[in-house]
N, C-alpha and C. Protein backbone atom coordinates (compact mmCIF):
# COMPACT_ATOMS: atom_id res chain seq x y z
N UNK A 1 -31.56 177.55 178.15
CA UNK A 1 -31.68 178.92 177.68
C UNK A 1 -30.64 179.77 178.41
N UNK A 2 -30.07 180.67 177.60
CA UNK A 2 -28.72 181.13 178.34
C UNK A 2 -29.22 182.54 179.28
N UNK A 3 -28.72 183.08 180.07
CA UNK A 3 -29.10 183.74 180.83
C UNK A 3 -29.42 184.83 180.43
N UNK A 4 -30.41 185.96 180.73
CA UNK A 4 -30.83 187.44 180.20
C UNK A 4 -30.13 188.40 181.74
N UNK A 5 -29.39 189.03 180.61
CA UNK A 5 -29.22 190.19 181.66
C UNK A 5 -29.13 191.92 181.04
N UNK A 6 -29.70 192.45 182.39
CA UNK A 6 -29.28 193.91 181.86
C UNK A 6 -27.92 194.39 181.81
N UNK A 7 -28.12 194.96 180.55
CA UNK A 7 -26.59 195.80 180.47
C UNK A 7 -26.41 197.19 180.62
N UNK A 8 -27.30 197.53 180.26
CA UNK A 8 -27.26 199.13 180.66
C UNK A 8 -28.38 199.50 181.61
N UNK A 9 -28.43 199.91 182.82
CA UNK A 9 -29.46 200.37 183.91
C UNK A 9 -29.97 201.15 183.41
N UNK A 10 -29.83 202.54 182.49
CA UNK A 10 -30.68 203.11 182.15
C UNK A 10 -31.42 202.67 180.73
N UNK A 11 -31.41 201.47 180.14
CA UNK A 11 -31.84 201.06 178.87
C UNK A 11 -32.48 200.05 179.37
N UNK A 12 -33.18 199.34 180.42
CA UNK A 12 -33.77 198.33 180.87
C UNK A 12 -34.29 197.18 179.82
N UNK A 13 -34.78 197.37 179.25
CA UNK A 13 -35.25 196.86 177.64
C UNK A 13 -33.81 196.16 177.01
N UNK A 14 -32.65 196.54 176.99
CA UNK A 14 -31.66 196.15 176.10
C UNK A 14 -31.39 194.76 177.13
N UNK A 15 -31.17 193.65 176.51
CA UNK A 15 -30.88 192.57 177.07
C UNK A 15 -30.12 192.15 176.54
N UNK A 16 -29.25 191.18 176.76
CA UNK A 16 -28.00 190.40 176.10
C UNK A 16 -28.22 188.58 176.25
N UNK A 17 -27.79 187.94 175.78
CA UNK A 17 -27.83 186.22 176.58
C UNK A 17 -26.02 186.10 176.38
N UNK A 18 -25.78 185.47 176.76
CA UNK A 18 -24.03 184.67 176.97
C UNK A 18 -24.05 183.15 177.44
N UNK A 19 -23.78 182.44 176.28
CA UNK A 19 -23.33 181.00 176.45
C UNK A 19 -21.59 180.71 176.77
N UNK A 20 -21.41 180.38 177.28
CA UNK A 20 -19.74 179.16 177.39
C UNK A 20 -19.93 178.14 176.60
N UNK A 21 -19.38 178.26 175.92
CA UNK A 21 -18.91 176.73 175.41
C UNK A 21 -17.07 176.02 175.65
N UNK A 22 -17.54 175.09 175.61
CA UNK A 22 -16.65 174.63 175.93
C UNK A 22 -16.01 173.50 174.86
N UNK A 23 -14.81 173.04 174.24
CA UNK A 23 -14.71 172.42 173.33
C UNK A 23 -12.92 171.58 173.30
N UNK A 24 -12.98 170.20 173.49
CA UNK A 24 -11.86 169.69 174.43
C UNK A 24 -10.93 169.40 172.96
N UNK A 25 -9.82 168.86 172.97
CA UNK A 25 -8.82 169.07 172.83
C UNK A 25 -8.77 167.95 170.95
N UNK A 26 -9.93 166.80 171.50
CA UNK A 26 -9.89 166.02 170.26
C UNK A 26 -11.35 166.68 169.26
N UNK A 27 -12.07 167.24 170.11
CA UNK A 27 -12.88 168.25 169.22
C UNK A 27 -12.50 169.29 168.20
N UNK A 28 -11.54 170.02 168.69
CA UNK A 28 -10.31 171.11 168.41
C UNK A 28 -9.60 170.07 167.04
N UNK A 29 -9.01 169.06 167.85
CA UNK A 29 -8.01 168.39 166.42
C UNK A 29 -8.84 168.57 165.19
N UNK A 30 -10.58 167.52 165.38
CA UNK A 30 -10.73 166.52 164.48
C UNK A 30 -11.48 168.20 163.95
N UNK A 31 -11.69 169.35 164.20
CA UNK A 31 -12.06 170.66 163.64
C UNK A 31 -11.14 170.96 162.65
N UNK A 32 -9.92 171.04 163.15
CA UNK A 32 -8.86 171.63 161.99
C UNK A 32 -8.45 170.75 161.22
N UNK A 33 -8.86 169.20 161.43
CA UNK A 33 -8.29 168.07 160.45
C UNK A 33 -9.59 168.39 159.11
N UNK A 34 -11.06 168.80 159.55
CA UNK A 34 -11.94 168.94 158.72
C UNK A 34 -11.56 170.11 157.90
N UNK A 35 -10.97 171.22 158.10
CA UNK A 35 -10.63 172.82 157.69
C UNK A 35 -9.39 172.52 157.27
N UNK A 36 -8.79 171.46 157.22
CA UNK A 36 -7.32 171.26 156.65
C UNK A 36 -7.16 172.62 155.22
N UNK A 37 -6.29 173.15 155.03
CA UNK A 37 -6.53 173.84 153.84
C UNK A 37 -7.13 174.96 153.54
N UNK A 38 -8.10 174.96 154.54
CA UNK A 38 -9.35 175.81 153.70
C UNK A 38 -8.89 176.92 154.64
N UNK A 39 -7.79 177.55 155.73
CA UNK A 39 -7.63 178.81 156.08
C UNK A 39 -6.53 178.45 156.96
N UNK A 40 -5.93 179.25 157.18
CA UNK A 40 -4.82 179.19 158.47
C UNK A 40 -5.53 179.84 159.79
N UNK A 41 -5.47 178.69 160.81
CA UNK A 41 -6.61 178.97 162.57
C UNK A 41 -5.30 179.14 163.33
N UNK A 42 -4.97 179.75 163.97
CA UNK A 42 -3.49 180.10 164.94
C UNK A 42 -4.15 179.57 166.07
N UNK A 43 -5.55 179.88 166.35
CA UNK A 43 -5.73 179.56 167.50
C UNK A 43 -7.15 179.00 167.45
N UNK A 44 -7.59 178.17 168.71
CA UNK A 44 -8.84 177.40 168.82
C UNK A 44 -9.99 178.42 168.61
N UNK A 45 -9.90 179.54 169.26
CA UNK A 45 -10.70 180.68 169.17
C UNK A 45 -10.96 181.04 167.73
N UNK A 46 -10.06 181.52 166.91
CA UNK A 46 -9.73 181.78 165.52
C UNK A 46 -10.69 180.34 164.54
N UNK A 47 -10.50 179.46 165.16
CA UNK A 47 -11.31 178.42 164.13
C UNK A 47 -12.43 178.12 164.50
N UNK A 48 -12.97 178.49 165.99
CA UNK A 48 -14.39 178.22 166.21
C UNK A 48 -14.74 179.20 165.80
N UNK A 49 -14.24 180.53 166.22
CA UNK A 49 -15.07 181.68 165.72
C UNK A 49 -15.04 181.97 164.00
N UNK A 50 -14.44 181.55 163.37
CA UNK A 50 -14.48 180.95 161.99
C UNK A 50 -15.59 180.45 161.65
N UNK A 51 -16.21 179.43 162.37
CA UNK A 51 -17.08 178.19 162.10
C UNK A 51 -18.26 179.10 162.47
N UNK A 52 -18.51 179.65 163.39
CA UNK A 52 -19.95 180.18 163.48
C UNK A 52 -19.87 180.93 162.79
N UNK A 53 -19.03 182.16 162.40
CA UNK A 53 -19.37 183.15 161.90
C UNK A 53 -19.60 182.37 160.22
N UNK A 54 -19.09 181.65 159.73
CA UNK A 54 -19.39 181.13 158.88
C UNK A 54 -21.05 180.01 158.88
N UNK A 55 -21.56 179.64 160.02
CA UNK A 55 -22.76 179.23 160.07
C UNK A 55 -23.69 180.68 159.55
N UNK A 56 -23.36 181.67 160.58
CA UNK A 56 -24.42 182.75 160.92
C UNK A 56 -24.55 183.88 159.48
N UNK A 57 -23.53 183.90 158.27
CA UNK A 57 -23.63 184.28 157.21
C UNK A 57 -24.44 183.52 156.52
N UNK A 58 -24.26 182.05 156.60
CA UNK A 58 -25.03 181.15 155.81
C UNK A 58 -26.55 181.56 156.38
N UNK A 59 -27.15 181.71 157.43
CA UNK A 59 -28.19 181.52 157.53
C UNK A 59 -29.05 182.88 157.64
N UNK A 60 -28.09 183.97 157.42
CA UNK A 60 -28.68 185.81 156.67
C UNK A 60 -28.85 184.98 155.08
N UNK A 61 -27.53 184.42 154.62
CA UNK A 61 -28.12 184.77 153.08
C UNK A 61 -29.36 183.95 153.21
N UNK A 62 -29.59 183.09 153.67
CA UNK A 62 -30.36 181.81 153.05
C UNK A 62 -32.24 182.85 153.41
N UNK A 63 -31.83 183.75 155.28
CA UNK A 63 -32.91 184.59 154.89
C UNK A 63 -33.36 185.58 154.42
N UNK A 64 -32.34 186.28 153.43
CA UNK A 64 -32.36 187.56 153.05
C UNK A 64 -32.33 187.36 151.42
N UNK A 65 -31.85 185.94 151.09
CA UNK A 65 -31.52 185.56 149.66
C UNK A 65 -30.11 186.17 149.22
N UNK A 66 -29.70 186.70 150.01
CA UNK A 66 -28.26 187.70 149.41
C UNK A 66 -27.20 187.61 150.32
N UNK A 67 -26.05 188.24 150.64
CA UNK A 67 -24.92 188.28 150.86
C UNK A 67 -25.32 189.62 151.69
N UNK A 68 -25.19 190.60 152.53
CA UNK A 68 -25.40 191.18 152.79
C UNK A 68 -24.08 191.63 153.72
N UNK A 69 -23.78 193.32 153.63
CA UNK A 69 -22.62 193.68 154.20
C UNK A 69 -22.22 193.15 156.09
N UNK A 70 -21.41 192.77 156.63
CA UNK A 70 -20.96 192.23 157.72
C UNK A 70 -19.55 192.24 158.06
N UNK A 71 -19.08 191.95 159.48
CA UNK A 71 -17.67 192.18 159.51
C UNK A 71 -18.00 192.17 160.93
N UNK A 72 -16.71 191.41 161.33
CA UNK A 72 -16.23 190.60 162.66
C UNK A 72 -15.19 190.91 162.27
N UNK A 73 -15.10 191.47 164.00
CA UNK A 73 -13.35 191.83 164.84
C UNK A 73 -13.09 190.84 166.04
N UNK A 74 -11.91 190.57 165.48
CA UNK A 74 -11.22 190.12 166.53
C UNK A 74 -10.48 191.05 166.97
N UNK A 75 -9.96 190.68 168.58
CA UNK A 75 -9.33 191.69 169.57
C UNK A 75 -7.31 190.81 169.38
């Protein structure tokens, strides 16, 4: 379970968790050999964060039944 911490001292209640992952170099390949095509990843970041954010839509529509408005920034 990933760690709970406070983020704001005066919001005690607001909690956050933060995982690391970590993901080595033939993980990375055999990722973009699977995504061949399906987008241009510049970077390892760019295609993992691809991949979840593409899990975590799938699993609003699947509980909401719909598509629902969303949007991820990258820095």
């Amino acid at each position: 379970m990933p760690e709970m911490k406070h983020v704001l001292p005066n919001l005690p209640k607001l909690k956050i968790a933060s995982e690391t992952f970590v993901f080595n170099d033939i993980s990375i390949s055999n990722l973009r050999s699977s995504t061949l095509g399906k987008g241009d990843y510049n970077s390892r970041v760019q295609l993992v964060a691809t991949l979840i954010w593409k899990a975590l839509i799938g699993m609003a529509k699947t509980k909401h039944g719909k598509l629902r408005p969303s949007v991820i920034k990258a820095n």
